[in-house]
Protein backbone atom coordinates (compact mmCIF):
# COMPACT_ATOMS: atom_id res chain seq x y z
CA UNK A 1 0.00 0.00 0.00
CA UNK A 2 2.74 2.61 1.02
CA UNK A 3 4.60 1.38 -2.41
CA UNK A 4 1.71 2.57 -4.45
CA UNK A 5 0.96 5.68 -2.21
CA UNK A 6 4.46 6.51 -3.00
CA UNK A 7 4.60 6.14 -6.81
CA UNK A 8 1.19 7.47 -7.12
CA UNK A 9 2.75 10.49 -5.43
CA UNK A 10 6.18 10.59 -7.51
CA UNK A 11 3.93 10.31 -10.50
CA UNK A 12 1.56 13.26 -9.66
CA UNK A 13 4.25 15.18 -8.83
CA UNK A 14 6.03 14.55 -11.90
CA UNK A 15 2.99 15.76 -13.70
CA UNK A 16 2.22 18.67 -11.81
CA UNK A 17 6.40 19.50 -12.55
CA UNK A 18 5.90 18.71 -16.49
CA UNK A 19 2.81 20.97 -16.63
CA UNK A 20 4.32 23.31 -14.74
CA UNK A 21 7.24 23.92 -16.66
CA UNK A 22 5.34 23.51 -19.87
CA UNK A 23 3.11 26.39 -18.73
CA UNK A 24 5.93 28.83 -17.87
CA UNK A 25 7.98 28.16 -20.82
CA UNK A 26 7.49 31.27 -22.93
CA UNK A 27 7.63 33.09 -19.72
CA UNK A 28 11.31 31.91 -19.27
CA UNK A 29 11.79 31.95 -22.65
CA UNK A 30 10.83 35.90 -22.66
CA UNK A 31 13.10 36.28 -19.71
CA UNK A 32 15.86 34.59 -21.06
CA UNK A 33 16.28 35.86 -24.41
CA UNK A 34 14.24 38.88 -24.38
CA UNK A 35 17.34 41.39 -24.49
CA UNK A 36 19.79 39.54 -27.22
CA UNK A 37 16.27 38.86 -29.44
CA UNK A 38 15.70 42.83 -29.24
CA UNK A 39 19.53 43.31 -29.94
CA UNK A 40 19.83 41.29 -33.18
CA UNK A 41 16.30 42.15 -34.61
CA UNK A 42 18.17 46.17 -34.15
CA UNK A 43 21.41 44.35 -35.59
CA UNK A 44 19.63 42.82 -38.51
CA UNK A 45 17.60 45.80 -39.08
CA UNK A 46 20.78 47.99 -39.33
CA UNK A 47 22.36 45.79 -41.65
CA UNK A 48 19.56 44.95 -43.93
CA UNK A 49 19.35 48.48 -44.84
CA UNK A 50 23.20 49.17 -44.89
CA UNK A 51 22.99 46.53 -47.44
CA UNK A 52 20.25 47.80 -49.36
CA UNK A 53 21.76 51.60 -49.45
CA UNK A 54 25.00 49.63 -51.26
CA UNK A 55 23.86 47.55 -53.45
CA UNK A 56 21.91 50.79 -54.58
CA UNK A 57 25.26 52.21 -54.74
CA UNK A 58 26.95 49.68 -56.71
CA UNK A 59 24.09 49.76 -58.84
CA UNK A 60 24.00 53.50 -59.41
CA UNK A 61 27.85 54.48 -59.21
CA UNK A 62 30.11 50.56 -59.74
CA UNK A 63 33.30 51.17 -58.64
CA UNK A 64 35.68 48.95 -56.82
CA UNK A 65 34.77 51.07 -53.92
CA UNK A 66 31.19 50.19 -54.03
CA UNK A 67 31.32 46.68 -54.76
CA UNK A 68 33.52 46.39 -51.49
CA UNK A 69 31.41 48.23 -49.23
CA UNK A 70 28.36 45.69 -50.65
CA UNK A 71 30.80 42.42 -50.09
CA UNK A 72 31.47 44.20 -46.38
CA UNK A 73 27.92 44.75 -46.17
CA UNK A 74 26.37 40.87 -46.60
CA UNK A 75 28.86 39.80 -44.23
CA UNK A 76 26.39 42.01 -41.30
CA UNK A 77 23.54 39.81 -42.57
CA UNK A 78 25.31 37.14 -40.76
CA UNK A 79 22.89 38.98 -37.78
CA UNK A 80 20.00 37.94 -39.77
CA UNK A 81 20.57 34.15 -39.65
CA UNK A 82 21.23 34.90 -35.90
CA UNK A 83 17.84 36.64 -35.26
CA UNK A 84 16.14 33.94 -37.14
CA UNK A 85 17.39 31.29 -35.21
CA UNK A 86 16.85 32.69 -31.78
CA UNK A 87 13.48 33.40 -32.85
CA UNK A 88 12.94 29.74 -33.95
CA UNK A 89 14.21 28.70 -30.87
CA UNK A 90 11.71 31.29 -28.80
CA UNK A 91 8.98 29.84 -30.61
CA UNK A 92 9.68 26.43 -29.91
CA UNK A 93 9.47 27.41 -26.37
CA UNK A 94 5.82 28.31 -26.83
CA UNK A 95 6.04 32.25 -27.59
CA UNK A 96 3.85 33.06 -30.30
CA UNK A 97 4.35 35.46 -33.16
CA UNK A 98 2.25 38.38 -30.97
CA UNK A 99 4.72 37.61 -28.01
CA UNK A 100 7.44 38.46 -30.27
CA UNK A 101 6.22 41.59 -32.10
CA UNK A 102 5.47 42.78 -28.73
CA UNK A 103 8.96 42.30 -27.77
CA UNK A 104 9.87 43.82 -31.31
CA UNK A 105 7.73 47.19 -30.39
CA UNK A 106 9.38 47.13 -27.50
CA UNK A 107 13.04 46.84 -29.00
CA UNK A 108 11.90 49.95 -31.69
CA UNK A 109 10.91 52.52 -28.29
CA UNK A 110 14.14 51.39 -26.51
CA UNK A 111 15.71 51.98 -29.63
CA UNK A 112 14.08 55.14 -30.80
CA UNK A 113 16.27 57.99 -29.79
CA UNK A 114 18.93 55.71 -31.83
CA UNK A 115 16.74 55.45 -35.00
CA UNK A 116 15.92 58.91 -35.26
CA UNK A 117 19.94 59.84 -34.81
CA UNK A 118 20.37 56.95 -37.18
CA UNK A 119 17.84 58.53 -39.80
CA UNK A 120 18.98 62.31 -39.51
CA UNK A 121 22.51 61.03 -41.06
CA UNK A 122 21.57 59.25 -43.93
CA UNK A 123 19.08 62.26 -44.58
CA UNK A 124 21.46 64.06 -44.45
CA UNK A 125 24.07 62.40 -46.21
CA UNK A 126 21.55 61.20 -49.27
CA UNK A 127 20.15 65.20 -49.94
């Protein structure tokens, strides 16, 4: 009798562990990998359009110069394939794609002062 009272008990609490953990998954997940996620969506942000402003340029004005900057430039995407993968990885943890844009919006107001800095010198140096 105690044998069964005590594997019935393992067993429930196994369970109630398993569910448990299940259930607070994407909240770990969102505490875990909240910060780097917001990082490398900014990184591959960044570099997306640095790429996009030189292949423009290579496209407009091909120099040697140009086609450099636009090899340099694919090597940042390497951020890209590191976003994706953390966000796979987030996902499989149970954090849906609203947990994640909401962790996006919040990477664009931590990041805002930055953008509009970021914006006012290519504005400036595209006139």
């Amino acid at each position: 009798m105690k044998l069964a009272l005590a594997f019935t008990s393992a067993l429930s609490l196994g369970l109630l562990c398993f569910v448990g953990f299940q259930w607070m998954k994407p909240a770990l997940a969102t505490e875990r990998w909240s910060a780097e996620y917001k990082e490398l969506m900014h990184q591959c942000d960044n570099a997306m359009r640095e790429h996009y402003i030189a292949k423009k340029a290579v496209e407009f004005t091909p120099s040697e110069t140009t086609v450099a900057t636009l090899q340099a430039t694919e090597l940042s995407l390497m951020a890209c394939h590191d976003y994706d993968k953390l966000r796979k990885q987030m996902i499989s943890w149970g954090l849906d794609s609203d947990a994640l844009a909401l962790i996006g919006l919040e990477a664009i107001e931590e990041k805002a002062y930055e953008l509009d800095h970021f914006v006012q010198i290519h504005e400036f140096r595209y006139q």
